[in-house]
Protein backbone atom coordinates (compact mmCIF):
# COMPACT_ATOMS: atom_id res chain seq x y z
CA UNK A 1 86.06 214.18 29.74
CA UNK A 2 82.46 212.75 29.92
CA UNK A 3 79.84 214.82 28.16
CA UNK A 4 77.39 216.16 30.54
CA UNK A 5 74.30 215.87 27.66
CA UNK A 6 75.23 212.18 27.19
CA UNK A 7 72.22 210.20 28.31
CA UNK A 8 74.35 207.08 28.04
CA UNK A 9 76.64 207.90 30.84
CA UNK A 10 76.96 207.87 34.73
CA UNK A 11 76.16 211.27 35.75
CA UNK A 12 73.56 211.44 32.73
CA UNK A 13 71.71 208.73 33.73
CA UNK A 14 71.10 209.75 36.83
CA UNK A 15 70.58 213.40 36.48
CA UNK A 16 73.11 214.51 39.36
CA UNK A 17 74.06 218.26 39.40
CA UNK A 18 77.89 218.74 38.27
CA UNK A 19 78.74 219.33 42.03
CA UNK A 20 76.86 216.48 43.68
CA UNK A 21 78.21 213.97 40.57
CA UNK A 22 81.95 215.74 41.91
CA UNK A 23 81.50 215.41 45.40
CA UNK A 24 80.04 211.78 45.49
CA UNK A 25 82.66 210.48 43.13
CA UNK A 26 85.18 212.59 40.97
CA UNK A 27 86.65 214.51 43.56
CA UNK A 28 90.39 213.74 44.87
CA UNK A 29 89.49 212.59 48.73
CA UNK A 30 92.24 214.28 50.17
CA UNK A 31 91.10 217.45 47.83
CA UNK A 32 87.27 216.55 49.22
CA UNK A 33 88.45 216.00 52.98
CA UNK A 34 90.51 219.45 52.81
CA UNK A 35 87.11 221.47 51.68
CA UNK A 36 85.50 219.48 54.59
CA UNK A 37 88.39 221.13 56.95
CA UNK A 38 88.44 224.36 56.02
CA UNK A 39 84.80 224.82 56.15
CA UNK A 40 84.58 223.46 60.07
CA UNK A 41 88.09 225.65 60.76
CA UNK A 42 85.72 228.92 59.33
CA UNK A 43 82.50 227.42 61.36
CA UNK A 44 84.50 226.88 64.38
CA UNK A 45 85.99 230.72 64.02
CA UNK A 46 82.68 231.93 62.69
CA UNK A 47 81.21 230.27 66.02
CA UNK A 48 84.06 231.66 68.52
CA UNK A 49 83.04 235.19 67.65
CA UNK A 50 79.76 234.97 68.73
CA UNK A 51 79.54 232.78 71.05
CA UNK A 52 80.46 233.08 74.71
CA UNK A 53 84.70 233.59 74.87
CA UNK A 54 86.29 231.11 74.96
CA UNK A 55 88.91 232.28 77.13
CA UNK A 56 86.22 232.91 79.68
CA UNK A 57 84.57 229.60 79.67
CA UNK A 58 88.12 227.94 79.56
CA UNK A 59 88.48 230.19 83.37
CA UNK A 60 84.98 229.12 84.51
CA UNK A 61 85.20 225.71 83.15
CA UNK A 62 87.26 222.61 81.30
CA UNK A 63 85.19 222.33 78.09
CA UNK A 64 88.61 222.36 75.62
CA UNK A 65 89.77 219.79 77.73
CA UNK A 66 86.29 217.74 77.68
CA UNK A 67 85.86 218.37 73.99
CA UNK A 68 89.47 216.94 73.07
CA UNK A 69 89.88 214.16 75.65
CA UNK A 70 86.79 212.73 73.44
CA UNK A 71 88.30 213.59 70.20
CA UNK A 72 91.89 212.29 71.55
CA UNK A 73 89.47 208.51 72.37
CA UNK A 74 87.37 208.64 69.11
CA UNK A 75 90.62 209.05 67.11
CA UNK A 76 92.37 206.03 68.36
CA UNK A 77 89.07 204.05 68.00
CA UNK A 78 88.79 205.14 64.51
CA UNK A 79 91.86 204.01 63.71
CA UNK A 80 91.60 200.62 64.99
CA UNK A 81 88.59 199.93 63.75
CA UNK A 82 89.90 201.12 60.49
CA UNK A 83 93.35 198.70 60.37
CA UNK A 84 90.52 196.25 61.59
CA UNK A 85 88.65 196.27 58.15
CA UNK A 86 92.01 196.50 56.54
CA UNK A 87 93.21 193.37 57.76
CA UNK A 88 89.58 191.53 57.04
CA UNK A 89 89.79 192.71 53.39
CA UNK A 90 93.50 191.61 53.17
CA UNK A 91 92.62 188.24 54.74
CA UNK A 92 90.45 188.03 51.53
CA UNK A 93 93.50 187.65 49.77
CA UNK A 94 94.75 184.44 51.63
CA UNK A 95 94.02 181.43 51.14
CA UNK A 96 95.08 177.51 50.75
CA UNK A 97 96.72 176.44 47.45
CA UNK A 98 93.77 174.66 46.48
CA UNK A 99 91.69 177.70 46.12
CA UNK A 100 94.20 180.07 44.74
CA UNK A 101 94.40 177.25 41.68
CA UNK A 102 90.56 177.99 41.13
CA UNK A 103 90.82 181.45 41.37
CA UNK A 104 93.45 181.34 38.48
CA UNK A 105 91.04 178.88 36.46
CA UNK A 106 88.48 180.50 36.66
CA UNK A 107 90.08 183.91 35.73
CA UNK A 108 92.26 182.01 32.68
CA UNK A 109 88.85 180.47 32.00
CA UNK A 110 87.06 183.96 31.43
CA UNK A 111 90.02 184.96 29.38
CA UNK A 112 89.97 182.14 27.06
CA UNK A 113 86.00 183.18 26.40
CA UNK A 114 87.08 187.12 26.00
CA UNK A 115 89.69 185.90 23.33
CA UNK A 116 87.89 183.69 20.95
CA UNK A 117 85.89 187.23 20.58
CA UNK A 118 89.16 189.26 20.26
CA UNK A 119 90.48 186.44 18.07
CA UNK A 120 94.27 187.18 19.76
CA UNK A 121 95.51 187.51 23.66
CA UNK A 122 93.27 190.06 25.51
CA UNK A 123 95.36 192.79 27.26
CA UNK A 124 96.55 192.33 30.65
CA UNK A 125 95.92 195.81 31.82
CA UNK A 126 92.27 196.73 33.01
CA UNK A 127 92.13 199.65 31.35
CA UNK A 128 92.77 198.52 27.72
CA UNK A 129 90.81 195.07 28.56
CA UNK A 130 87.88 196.97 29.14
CA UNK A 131 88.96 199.65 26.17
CA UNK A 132 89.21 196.16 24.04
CA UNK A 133 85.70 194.98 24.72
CA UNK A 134 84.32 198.60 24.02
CA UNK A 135 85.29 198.91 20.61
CA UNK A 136 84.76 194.98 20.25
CA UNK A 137 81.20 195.54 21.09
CA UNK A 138 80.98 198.99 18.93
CA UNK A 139 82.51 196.67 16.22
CA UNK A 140 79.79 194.20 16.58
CA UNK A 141 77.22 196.29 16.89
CA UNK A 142 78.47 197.82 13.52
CA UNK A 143 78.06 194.20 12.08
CA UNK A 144 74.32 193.82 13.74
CA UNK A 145 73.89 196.84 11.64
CA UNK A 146 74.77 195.45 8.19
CA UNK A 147 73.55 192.03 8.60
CA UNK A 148 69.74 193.56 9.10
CA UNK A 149 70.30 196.72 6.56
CA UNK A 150 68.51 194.57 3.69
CA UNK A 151 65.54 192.97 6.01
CA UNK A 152 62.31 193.43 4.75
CA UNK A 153 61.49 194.63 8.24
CA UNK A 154 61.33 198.49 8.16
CA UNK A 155 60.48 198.34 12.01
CA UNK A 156 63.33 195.84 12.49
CA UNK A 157 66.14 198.37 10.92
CA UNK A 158 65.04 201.82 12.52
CA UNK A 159 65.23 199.93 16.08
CA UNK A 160 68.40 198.05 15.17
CA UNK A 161 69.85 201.62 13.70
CA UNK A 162 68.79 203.44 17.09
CA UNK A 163 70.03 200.66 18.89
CA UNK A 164 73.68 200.47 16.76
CA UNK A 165 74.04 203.99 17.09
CA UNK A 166 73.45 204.27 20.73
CA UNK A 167 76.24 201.28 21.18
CA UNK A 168 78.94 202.98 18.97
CA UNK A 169 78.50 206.57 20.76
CA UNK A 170 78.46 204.93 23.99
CA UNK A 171 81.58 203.30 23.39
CA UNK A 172 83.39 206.07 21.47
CA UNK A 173 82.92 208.17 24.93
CA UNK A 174 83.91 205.24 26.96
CA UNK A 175 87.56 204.49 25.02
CA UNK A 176 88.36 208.03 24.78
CA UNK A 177 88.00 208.24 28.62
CA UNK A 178 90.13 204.79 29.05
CA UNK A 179 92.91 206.06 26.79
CA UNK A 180 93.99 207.86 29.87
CA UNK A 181 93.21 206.44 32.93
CA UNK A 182 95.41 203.92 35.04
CA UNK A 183 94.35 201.46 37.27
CA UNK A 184 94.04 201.88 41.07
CA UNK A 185 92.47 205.61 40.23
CA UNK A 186 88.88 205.70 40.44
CA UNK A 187 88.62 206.87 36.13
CA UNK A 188 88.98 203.70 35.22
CA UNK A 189 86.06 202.13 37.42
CA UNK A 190 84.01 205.59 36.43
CA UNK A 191 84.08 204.70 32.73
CA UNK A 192 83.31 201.39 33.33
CA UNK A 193 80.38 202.59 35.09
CA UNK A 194 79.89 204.75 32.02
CA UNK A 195 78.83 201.91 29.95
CA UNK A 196 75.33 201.12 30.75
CA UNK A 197 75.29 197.78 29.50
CA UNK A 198 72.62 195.88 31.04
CA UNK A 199 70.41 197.97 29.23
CA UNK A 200 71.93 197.10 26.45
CA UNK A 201 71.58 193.59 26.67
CA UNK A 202 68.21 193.82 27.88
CA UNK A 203 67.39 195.77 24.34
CA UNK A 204 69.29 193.78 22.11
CA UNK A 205 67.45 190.45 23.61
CA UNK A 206 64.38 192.30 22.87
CA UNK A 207 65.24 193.36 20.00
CA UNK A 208 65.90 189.94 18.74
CA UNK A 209 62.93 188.15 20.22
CA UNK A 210 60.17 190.95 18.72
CA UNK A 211 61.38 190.05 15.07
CA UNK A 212 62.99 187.02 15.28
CA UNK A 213 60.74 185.13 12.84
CA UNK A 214 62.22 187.82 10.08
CA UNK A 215 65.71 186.77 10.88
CA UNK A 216 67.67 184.62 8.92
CA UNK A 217 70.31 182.28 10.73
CA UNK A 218 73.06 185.14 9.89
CA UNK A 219 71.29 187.70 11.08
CA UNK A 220 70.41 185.70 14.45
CA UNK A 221 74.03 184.90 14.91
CA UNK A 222 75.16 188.93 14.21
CA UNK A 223 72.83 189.32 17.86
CA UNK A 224 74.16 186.72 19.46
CA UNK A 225 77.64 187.69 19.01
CA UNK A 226 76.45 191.29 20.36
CA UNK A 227 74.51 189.73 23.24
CA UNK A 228 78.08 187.44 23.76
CA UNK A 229 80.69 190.32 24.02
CA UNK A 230 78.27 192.58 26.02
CA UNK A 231 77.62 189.73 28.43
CA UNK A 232 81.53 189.59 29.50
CA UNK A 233 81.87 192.92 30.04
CA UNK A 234 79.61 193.04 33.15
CA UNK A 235 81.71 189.82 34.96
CA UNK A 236 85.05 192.04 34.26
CA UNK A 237 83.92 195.34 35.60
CA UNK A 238 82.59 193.19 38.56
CA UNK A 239 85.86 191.83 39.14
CA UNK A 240 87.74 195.26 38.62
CA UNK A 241 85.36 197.05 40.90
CA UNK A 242 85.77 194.14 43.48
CA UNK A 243 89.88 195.04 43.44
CA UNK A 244 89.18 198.93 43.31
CA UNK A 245 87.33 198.48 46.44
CA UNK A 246 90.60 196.63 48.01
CA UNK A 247 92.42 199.33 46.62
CA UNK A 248 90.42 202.02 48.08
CA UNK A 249 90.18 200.12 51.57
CA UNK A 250 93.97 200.37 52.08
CA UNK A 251 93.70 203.58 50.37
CA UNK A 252 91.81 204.67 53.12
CA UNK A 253 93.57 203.17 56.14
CA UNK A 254 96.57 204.47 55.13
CA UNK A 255 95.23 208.06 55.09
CA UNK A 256 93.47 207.29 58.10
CA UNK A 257 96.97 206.40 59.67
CA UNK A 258 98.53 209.54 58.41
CA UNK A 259 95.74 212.09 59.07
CA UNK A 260 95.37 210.41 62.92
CA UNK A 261 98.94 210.93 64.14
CA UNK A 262 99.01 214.33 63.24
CA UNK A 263 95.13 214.88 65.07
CA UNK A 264 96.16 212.92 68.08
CA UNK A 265 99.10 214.98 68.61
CA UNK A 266 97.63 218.03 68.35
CA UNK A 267 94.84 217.17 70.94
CA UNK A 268 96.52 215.59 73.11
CA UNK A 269 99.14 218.79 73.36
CA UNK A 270 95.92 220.93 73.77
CA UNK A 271 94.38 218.67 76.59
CA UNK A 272 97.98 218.87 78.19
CA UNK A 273 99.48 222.84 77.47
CA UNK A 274 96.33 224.86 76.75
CA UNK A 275 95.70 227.13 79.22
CA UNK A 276 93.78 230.42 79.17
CA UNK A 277 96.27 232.98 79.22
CA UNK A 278 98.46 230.55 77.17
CA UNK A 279 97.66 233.02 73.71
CA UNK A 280 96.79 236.11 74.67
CA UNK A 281 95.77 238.70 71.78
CA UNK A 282 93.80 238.75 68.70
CA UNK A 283 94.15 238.73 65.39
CA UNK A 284 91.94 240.37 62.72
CA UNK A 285 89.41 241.21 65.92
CA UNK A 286 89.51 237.20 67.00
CA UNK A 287 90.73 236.18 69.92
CA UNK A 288 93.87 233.84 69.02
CA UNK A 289 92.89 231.55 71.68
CA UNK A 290 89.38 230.97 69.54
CA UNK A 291 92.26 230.56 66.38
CA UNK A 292 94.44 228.04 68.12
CA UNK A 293 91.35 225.60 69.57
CA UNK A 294 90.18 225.96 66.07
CA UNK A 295 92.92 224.93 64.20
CA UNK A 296 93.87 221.87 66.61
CA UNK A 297 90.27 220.61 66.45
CA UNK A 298 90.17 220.67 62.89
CA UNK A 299 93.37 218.77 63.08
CA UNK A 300 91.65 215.90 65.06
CA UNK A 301 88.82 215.66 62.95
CA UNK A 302 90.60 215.19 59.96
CA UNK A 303 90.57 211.90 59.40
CA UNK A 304 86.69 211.67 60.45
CA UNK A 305 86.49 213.81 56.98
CA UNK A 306 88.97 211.23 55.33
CA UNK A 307 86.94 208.20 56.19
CA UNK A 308 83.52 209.95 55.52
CA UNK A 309 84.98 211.35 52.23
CA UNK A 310 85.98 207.80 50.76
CA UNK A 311 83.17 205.73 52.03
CA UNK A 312 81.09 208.39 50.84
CA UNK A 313 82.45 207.48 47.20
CA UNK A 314 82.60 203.47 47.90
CA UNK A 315 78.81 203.66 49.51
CA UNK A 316 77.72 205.33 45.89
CA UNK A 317 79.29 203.10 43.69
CA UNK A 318 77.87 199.79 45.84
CA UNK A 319 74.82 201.99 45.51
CA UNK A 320 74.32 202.08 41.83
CA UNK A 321 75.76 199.08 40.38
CA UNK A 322 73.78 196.68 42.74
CA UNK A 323 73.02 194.35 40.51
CA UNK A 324 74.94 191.98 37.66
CA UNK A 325 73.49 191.60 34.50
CA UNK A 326 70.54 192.31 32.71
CA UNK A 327 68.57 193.37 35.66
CA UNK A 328 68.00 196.89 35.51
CA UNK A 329 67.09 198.00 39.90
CA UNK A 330 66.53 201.82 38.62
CA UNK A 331 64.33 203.83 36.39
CA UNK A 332 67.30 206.09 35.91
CA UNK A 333 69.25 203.03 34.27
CA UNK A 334 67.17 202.91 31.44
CA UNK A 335 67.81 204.76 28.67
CA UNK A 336 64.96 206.68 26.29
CA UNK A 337 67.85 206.40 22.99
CA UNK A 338 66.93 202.57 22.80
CA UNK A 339 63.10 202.40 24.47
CA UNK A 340 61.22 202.75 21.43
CA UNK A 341 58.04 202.80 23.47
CA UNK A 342 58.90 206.10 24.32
C-alpha cells in the first residue's frame, strides 16, 4: 500500500486528501458510479418530500414523462457516441503490414537497449518490466553511491547520499506495490506514476554537471549508467499508459453498454405505464410514487455516472503526466529530498 508520508509518491507529491486521491483514481468505477447513484436516489427522495407531490403535478401536468423522454434520447446518444470513440481507438490498432513491422522494431529495438542494462531477456509482463527497471535503477544508484564514497568532494557525497537514498526508497515502495498488481488494473499504471523520475534525472544531471571536474572517468560512467536506466523507464510507462488508456476506453464502453440497456428500459416503461394512481401508498411517510420515479431515474442516469466516473480517472492521469522526460510542468513534481537548495 503506498505510504501516505512518502514525498516520493503520487498522492504525496501532490498533497491530495486521502478521499480526493480515492475518488480521482483508486476507486473501483463501478464502486465510484454506485456512490454517485445512491446519493442522487436519496437527493431525488430527499427532494420528493418537500417539494410539490409528485402525484399532483403528474395530474396537473406530464413532467415524468418530459423528464424521461429526454433521459430515454440522451441515453441512446451517449451510447453512440461512446461505441463511436471505441471504434476510433480500436482503429488505432489497424494498420498496413508495413507499419505493424515498425511498430515491432521499434518495440524489439527498446528491448534490446533495456537488456544490455539487465544483462539477460527483460520480462514480458508490464508489471515485472517495470518492477525490473526499479530495482535496476535502485541497484545503480547503489553503485553511484560507492563509486563517489572516497571523493575528496564532501559536498559531492552528502548530495550523491541524499540523492542514492531517495532512489532506493523510492523504488523499494514502487516494487513492493508491483509485486501484486496485474496488468489492465489501474495499480500497475499508479505505481508507475509513483516513480517520479524526471526529477530524478533532472537531479542526477545536475548532480553530475556541478562537480564534474572532481570526477574521475569511473565515477562519470557510475552517472551515466543511472541517467541510462532512468531514461527508459519514462518511454515504457508511456507506452503502458498509452495501452491502459485502450484498456480503459473499452472498459468504459462496455459498461456504458451494460448500464444503458438497463436505464433505457426502465424509462422508457415509465414514459409508457406510469400513471398517477399507478402506486398508490407510502412507505416510511413517502409517497411510493416519489420512490418508484426515483429509482427508475437513477436507473437512466447510471451510465452518465459510469462515463463521468472513468473519464474522471483518465482526465487526471493525462493531467499529471503531461509531459515525457526531464521536464518537470509542476511545482508539486519536484521533490525537497533531492533539492539541496532547499
Amino acid at each position: 500500500m503506498e505510504n501516505p508520508l512518502s514525498r516520493d509518491t503520487l498522492r504525496g507529491r501532490t498533497g491530495e486528501s486521502r478521499l480526493a486521491h480515492w475518488i480521482l483514481l483508486d476507486a473501483n468505477r463501478w464502486l465510484l458510479a454506485g456512490a454517485l447513484s445512491i446519493l442522487t436516489f436519496a437527493t431525488f427522495v430527499g427532494l420528493g418530500t418537500i417539494a410539490v407531490p409528485l402525484r399532483e403535478a403528474m395530474e396537473n401536468g406530464s413532467p415524468v414523462d418530459t423528464a424521461f423522454q429526454a433521459l430515454i434520447a440522451a441515453i441512446l446518444t451517449g451510447m453512440t457516441l461512446v461505441v463511436s470513440i471505441n471504434q476510433l481507438v480500436l482503429s488505432q490498432e489497424l494498420g498496413r503490414l508495413g507499419d505493424q513491422q515498425g511498430w515491432m522494431n521499434e518495440a524489439m529495438e527498446y528491448r534490446r537497449s533495456v537488456e544490455e542494462l539487465f544483462g539477460t531477456v527483460g520480462p514480458p509482463d508490464p508489471s515485472q518490466f517495470l518492477q525490473a527497471l526499479v530495482q535496476t535503477s535502485s541497484g545503480r544508484a547503489e553503485a553511484l553511491r560507492e563509486a563517489v564514497a572516497d571523493n575528496a568532494d564532501e559536498t559531492l557525497r552528502s548530495r550523491a547520499d541524499r540523492l542514492v537514498d531517495n532512489v532506493c526508497r523510492n523504488s523499494e515502495e514502487i516494487d513492493a506495490q508491483l509485486e501484486t498488481s496485474n496488468f489492465g488494473e489501474f495499480g500497475v499504471l499508479r505505481s508507475g506514476l509513483n516513480y517520479n523520475y524526471s526529477w530524478k534525472i533532472y537531479a542526477v544531471r545536475r548532480l553530475r554537471h556541478e562537480h564534474e571536474d572532481s570526477l574521475d572517468d569511473d565515477e562519470l560512467d557510475a552517472f551515466d549508467e543511472l541517467i541510462d536506466v532512468l531514461t527508459l523507464f519514462g518511454p515504457a510507462l508511456e507506452h503502458f499508459k498509452s495501452l491502459y488508456f485502450q484498456w480503459e476506453l473499452v472498459h468504459l464502453t462496455r459498461s456504458i453498454l451494460y448500464a444503458g440497456l438497463p436505464g433505457v428500459v426502465a424509462a422508457t416503461a415509465t414514459v409508457f405505464y406510469l400513471e398517477p394512481d399507478s402506486v398508490p401508498g407510502a412507505t416510511l411517510g413517502v409517497d411510493n410514487m416519489v420512490w418508484l420515479v426515483s429509482a427508475s431515474a437513477t436507473v437512466a442516469l447510471v451510465p452518465f455516472f459510469l462515463l463521468a466516473a472513468y473519464v474522471l480517472r483518465i482526465a487526471t492521469i493525462s493531467k499529471r503526466t503531461g509531459s515525457l522526460g526531464p521536464f518537470i510542468l509542476r511545482q508539486a513534481e519536484r521533490t525537497e529530498a533531492i533539492d539541496w537548495e532547499k
